[in-house]
Protein backbone atom coordinates (compact mmCIF):
# COMPACT_ATOMS: atom_id res chain seq x y z
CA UNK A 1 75.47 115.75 118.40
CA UNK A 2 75.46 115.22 122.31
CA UNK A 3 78.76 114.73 124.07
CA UNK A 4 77.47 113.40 126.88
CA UNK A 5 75.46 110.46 124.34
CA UNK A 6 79.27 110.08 122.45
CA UNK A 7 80.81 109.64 125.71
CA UNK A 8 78.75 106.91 126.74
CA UNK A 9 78.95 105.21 123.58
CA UNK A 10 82.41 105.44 124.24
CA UNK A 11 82.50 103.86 127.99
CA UNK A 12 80.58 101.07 126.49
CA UNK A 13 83.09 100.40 123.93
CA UNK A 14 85.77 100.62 126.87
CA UNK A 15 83.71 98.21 128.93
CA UNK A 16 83.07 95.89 125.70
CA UNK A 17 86.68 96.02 124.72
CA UNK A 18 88.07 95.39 128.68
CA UNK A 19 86.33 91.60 128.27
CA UNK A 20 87.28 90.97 124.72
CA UNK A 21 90.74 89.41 124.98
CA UNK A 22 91.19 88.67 121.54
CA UNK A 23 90.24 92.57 120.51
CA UNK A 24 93.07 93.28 123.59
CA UNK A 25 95.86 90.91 122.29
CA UNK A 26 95.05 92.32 118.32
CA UNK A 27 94.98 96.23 119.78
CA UNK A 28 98.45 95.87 122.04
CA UNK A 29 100.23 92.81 121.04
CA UNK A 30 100.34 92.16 117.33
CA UNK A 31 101.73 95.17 116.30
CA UNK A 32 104.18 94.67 118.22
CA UNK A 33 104.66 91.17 117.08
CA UNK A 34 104.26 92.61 113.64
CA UNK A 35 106.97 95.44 113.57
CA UNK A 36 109.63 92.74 115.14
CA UNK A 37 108.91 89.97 112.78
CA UNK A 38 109.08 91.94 109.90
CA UNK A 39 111.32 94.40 110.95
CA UNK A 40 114.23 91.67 111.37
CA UNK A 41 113.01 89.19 108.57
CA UNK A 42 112.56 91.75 105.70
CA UNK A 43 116.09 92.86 104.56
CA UNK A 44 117.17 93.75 101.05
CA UNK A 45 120.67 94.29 102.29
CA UNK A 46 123.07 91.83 100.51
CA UNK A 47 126.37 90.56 103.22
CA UNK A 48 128.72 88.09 103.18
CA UNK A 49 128.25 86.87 99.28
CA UNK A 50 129.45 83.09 99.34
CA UNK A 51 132.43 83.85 96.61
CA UNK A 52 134.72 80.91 95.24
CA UNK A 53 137.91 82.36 93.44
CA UNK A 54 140.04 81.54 90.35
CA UNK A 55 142.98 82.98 90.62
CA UNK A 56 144.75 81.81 87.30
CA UNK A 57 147.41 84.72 87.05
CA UNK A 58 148.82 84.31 90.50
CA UNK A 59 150.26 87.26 91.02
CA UNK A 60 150.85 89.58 93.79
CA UNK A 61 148.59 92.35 91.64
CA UNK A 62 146.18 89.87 91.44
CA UNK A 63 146.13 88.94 95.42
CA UNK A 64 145.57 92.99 96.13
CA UNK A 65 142.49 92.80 94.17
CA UNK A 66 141.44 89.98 95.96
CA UNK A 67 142.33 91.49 99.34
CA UNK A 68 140.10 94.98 98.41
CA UNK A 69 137.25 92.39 98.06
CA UNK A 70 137.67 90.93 101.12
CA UNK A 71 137.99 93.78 102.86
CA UNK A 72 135.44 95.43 101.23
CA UNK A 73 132.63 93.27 103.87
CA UNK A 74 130.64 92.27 101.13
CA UNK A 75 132.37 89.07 100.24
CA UNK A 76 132.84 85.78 102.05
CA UNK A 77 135.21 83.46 100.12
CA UNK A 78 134.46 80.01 100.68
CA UNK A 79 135.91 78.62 97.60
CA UNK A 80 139.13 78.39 95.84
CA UNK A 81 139.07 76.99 92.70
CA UNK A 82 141.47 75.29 90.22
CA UNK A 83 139.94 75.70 86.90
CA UNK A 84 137.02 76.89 84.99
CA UNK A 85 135.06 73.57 85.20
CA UNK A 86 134.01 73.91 88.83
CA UNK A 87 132.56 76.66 88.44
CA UNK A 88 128.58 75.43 87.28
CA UNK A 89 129.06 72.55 89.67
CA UNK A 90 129.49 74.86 92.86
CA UNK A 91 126.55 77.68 91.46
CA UNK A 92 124.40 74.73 90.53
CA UNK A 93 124.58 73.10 94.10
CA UNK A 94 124.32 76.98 95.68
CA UNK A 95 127.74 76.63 97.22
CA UNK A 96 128.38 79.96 95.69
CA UNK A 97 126.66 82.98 94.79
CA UNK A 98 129.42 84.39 92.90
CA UNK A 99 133.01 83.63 91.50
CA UNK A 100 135.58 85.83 90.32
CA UNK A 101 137.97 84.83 87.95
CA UNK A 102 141.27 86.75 87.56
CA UNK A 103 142.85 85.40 83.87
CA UNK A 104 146.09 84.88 83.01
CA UNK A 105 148.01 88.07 81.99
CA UNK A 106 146.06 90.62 84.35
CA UNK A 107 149.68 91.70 86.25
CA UNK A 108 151.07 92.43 83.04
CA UNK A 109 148.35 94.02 81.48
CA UNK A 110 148.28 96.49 84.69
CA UNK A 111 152.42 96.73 84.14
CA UNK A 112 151.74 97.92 80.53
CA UNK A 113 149.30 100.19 81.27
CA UNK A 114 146.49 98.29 78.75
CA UNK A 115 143.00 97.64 80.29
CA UNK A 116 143.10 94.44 82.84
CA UNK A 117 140.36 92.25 83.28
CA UNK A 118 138.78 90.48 85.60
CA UNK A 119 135.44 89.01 85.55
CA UNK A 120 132.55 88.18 87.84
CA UNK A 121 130.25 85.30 87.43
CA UNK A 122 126.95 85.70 89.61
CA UNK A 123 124.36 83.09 90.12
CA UNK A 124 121.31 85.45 88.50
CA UNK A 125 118.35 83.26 89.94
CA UNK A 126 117.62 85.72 91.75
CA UNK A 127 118.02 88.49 89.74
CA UNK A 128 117.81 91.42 92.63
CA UNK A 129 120.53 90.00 94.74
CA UNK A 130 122.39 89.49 91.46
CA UNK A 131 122.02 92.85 90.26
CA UNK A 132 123.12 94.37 93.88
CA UNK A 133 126.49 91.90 93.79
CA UNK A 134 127.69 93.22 90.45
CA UNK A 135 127.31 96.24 91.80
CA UNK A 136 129.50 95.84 95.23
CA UNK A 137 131.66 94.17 92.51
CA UNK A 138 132.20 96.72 90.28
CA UNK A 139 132.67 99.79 93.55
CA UNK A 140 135.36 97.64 94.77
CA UNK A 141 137.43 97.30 91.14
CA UNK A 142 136.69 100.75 90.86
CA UNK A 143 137.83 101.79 94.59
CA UNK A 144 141.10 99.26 93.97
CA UNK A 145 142.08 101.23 90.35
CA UNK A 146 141.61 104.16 92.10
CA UNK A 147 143.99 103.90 95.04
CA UNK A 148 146.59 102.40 92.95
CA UNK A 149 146.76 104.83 90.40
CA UNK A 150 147.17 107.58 93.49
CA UNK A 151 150.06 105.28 94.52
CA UNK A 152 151.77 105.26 91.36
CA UNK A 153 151.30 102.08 90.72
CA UNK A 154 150.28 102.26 87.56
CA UNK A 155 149.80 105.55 85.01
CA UNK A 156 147.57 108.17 85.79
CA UNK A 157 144.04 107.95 84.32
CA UNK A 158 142.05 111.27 83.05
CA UNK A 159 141.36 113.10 86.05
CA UNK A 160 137.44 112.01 85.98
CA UNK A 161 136.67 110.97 89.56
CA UNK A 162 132.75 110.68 90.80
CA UNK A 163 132.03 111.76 94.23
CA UNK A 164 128.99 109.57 95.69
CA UNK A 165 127.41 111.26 98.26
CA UNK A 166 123.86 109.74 100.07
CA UNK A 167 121.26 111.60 101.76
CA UNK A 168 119.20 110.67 104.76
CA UNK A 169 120.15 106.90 104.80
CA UNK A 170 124.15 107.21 104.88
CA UNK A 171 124.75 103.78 105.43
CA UNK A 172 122.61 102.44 102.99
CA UNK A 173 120.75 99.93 105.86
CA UNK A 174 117.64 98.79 104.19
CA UNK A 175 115.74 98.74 108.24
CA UNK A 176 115.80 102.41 107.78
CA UNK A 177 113.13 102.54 105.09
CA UNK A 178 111.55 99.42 106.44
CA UNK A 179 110.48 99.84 109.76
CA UNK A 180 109.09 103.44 109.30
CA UNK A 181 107.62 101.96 106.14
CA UNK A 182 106.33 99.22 108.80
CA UNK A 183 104.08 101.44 110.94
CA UNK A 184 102.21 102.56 108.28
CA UNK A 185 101.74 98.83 107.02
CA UNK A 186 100.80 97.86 110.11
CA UNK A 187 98.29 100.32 111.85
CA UNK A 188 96.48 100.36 108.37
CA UNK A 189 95.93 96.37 109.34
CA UNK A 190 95.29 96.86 113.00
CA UNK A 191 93.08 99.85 113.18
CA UNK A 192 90.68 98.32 110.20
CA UNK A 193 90.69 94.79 111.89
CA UNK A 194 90.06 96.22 115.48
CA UNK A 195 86.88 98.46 114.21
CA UNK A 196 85.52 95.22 111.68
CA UNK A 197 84.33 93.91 115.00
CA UNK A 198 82.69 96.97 116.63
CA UNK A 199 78.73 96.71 115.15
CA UNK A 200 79.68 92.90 114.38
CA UNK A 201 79.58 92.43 117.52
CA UNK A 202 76.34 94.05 118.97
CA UNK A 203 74.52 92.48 116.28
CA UNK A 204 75.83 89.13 117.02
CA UNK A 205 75.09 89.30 120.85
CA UNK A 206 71.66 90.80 120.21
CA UNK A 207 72.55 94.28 122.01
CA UNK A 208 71.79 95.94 118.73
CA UNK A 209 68.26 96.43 120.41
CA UNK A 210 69.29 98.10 122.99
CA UNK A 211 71.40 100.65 121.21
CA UNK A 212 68.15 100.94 118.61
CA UNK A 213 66.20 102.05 121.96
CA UNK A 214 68.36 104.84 122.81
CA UNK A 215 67.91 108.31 121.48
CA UNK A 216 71.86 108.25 119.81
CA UNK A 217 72.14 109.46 116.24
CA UNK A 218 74.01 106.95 113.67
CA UNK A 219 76.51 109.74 113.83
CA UNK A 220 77.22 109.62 118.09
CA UNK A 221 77.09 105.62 117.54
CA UNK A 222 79.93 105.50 115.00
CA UNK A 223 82.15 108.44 116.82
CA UNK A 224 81.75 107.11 119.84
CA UNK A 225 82.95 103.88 119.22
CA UNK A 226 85.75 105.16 117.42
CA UNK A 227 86.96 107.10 120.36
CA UNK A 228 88.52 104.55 122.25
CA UNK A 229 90.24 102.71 118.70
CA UNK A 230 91.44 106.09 118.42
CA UNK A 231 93.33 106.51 121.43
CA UNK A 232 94.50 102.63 120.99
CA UNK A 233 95.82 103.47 117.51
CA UNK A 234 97.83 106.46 118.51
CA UNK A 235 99.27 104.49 121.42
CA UNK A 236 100.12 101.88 119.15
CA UNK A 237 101.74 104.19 116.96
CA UNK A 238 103.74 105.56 119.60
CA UNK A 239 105.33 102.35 120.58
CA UNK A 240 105.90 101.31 117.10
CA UNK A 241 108.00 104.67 116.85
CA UNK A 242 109.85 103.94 119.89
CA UNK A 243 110.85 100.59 118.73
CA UNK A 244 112.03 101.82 115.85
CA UNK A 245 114.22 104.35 117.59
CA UNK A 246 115.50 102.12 120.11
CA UNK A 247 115.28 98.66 119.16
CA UNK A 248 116.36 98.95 115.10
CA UNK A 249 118.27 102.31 115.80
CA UNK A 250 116.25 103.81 113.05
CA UNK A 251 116.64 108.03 113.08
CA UNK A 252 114.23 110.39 113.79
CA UNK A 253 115.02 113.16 112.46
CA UNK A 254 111.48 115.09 112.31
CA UNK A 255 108.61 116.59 114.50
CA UNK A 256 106.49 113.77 116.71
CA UNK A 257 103.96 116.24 117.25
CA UNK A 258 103.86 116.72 113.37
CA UNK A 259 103.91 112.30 113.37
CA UNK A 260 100.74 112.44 115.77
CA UNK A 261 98.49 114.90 113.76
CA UNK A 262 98.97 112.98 110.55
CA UNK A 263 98.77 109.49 112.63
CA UNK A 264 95.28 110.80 113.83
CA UNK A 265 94.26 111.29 110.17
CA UNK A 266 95.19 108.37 108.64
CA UNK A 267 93.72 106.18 111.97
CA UNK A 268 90.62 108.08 111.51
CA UNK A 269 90.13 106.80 107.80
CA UNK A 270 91.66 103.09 108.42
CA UNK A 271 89.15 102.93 111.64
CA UNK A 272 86.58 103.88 109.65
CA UNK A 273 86.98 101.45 106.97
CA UNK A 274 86.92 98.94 109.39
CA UNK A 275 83.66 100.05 110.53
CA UNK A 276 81.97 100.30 107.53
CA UNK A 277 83.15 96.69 107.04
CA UNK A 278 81.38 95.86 110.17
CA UNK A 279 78.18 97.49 109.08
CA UNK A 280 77.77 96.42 106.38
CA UNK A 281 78.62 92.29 107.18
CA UNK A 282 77.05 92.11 110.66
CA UNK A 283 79.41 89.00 111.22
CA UNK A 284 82.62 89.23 113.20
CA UNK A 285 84.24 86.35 111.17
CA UNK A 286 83.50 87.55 107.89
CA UNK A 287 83.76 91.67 108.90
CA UNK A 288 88.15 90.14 109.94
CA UNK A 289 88.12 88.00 106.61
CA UNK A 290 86.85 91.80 104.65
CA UNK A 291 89.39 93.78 106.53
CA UNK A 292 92.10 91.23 105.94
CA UNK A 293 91.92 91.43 102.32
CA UNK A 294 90.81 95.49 102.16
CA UNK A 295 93.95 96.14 104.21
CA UNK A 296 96.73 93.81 103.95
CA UNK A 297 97.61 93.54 100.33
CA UNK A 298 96.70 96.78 99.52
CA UNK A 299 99.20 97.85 101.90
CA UNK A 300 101.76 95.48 101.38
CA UNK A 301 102.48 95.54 97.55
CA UNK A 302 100.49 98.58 96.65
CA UNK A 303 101.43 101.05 98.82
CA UNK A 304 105.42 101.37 97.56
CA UNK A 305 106.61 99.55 100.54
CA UNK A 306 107.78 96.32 99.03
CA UNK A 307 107.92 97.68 95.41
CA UNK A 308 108.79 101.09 93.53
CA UNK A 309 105.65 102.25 92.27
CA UNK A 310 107.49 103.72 89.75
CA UNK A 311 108.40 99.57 88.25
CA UNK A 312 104.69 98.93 88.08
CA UNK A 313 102.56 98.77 85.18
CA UNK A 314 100.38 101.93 84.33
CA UNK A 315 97.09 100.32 85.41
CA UNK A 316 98.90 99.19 89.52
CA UNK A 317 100.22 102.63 89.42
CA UNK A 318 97.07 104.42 89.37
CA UNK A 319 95.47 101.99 91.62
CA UNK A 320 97.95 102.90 93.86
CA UNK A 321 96.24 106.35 94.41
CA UNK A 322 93.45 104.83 96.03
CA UNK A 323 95.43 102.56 98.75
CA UNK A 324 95.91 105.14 101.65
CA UNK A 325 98.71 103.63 103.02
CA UNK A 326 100.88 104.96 100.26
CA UNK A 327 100.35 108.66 101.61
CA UNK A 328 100.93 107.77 105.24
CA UNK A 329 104.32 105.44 104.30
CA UNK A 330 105.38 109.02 102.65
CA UNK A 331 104.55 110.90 105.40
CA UNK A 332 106.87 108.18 108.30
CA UNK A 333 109.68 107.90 106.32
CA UNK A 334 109.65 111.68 105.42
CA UNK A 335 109.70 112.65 109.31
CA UNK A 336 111.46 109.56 110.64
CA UNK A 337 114.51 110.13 107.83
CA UNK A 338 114.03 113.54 106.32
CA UNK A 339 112.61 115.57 109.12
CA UNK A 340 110.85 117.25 106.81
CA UNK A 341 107.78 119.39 107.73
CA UNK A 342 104.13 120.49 106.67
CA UNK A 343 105.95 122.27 103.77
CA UNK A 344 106.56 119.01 101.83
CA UNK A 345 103.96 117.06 103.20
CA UNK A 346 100.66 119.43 103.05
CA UNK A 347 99.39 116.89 100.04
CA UNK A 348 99.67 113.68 102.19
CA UNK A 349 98.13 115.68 104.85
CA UNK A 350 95.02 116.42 102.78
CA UNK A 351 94.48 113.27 101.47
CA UNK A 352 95.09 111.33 104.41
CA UNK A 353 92.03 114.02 105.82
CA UNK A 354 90.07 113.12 102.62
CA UNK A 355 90.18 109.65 103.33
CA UNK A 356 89.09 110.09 106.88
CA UNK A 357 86.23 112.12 105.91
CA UNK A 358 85.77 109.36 103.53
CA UNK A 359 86.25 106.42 105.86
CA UNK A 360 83.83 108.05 108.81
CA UNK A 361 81.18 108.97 106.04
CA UNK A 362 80.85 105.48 104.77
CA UNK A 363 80.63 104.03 108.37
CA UNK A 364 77.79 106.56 109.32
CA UNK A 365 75.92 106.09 106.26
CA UNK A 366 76.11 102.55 106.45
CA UNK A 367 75.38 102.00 110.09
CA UNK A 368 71.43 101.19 110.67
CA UNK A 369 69.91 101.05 114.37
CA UNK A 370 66.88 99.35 112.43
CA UNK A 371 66.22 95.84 113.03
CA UNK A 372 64.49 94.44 110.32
């Protein structure tokens, strides 16, 4: 292979790309775009739960609980109701999202040392927001027994306490998986859909015969269009990291160098998807259309970004293997919240460089100077 032959394939690109503004605008501006839109609209943080109450012991007992909730920063209350029968009517309408009921006899049950109820009615449509609700709801009963049994207000309890202690993600702030989980998403879109119009294009504006004339192997051709997608994708990467940082106050608690080698891997197997794509359509419109749907999904719901892997069925799960965005999404939030090293990533590392060698070797073998 001739580097002065790459090298030229590679100012062409440059010169190609300069005078493409919609290859300019997808390279610079729509991940950009991408990582803001989703990183402020996806959220599986629950705040503020719309709460109605029904208080029907009215006691002071019963108004601490209530306080602990309130304080807690979880609940809203926005109701305050008289009897059991408005309760449906406010969940139907979506008034609420929950209502907790405190029954008649819960101060003196507490007085007497016997259990005291209190229970928690949660709109379950949607059963994930429902699920997370009970359990604020249950942490802040628990918190409240707790703190009055250390004040004596009530008789000690077996001396069975659980300490909760989170790694990595302290605050439990769901943009700290998503965004790092974002750049992966995202530059597995981008860096396909930027390379699906590489040989596209040439064939489309008939300087396919001119590249046939010249003495370039398939091999220069491919690399040397890559090049400059390449340095675009790292680039890109860079400023999705530095969003991240600065803009959603996400840590970074690993190596960037460490971020950069395994970037270049996984750009060099994404960019080469996207030119095997291009091969083997020869149509810019349908080469975006294939790259859409050979990226996007895959790396959306496949790649354990939106959903545990670990929740789908057998057959997803070892789909999964084969969707390389669910190494790289390992390897960004490992070093963006772990800071861990080559040590626990050396088997993302190799199979991002398998499917490099995999994405490359499909674009050479596909790529034809012929022009029949």
């Amino acid at each position: 292979m001739s580097l002065r032959r790459l090298l030229a394939i590679a100012r062409k690109e440059v010169r190609q790309l300069s005078h493409d503004t919609r290859s300019l605008l997808l390279a610079f501006l729509l991940p950009v775009l991408l990582l803001i839109l989703f990183g402020y609209a996806i959220s599986w943080d629950v705040r503020d739960v719309r709460t109605g109450v029904l208080d029907q012991d009215k006691s002071a007992a019963g108004r601490e609980l209530l306080d602990a909730f309130r304080a807690s920063g979880y609940f809203s209350f926005t109701a305050v109701l008289d009897g059991p029968g408005e309760i449906r009517p406010l969940v139907d309408r979506g008034t609420v999202q929950a209502v907790l009921v405190i029954p008649p006899g819960f101060a003196a049950d507490l007085g007497a040392g016997r259990t005291a109820r209190v229970q928690a009615i949660v709109d379950g449509s949607d059963a994930n927001t429902a699920t997370i609700v009970l359990g604020y709801a249950r942490g802040v009963v628990a918190s409240w027994a707790v703190r009055r049994a250390a004040d004596g207000a009530e008789p000690p309890r077996p001396p069975l306490v659980a300490e909760t202690r989170v790694w990595f993600n302290e605050e439990l702030e769901s943009k700290n998986m998503i965004v790092p989980g974002l750049v992966a998403v995202i530059m597995m879109i981008v860096a396909a859909m930027l390379t699906s119009l590489t040989i596209a294009r040439e064939w489309e504006r008939g300087t396919m015969e001119q590249l046939a004339a010249t003495p370039v192997t398939r091999l220069e051709v491919v690399a040397g269009k890559l090049l400059p997608y390449l340095a675009i994708g790292l680039a890109d990467v860079a400023v999705s990291t530095a969003l991240g940082v600065w803009l959603f106050g996400v840590p970074l608690r690993g190596s960037l160098l460490l971020l950069a080698a395994l970037s270049l891997l996984f750009l060099l197997g994404a960019l080469g998807l996207g030119m095997f794509i291009s091969a083997v359509t020869r149509s810019q419109i349908l080469a975006t259309q294939a790259a859409m749907v050979a990226t996007f999904l895959p790396a959306f719901l496949l790649s354990g970004f939106m959903f545990a892997i670990e929740a789908m069925p057998r057959a997803l799960q070892l789909l999964t293997y084969l969707v390389p965005a669910r190494y790289f999404l390992v390897v960004t939030r490992g070093i963006f919240l772990k800071g861990v090293g080559v040590g626990v990533l050396h088997t993302q590392a190799l199979l991002m460089l398998a499917f490099a060698v995999a994405g490359v070797g499909l674009a050479v073998a596909s790529f034809k100077k012929e022009l029949a």
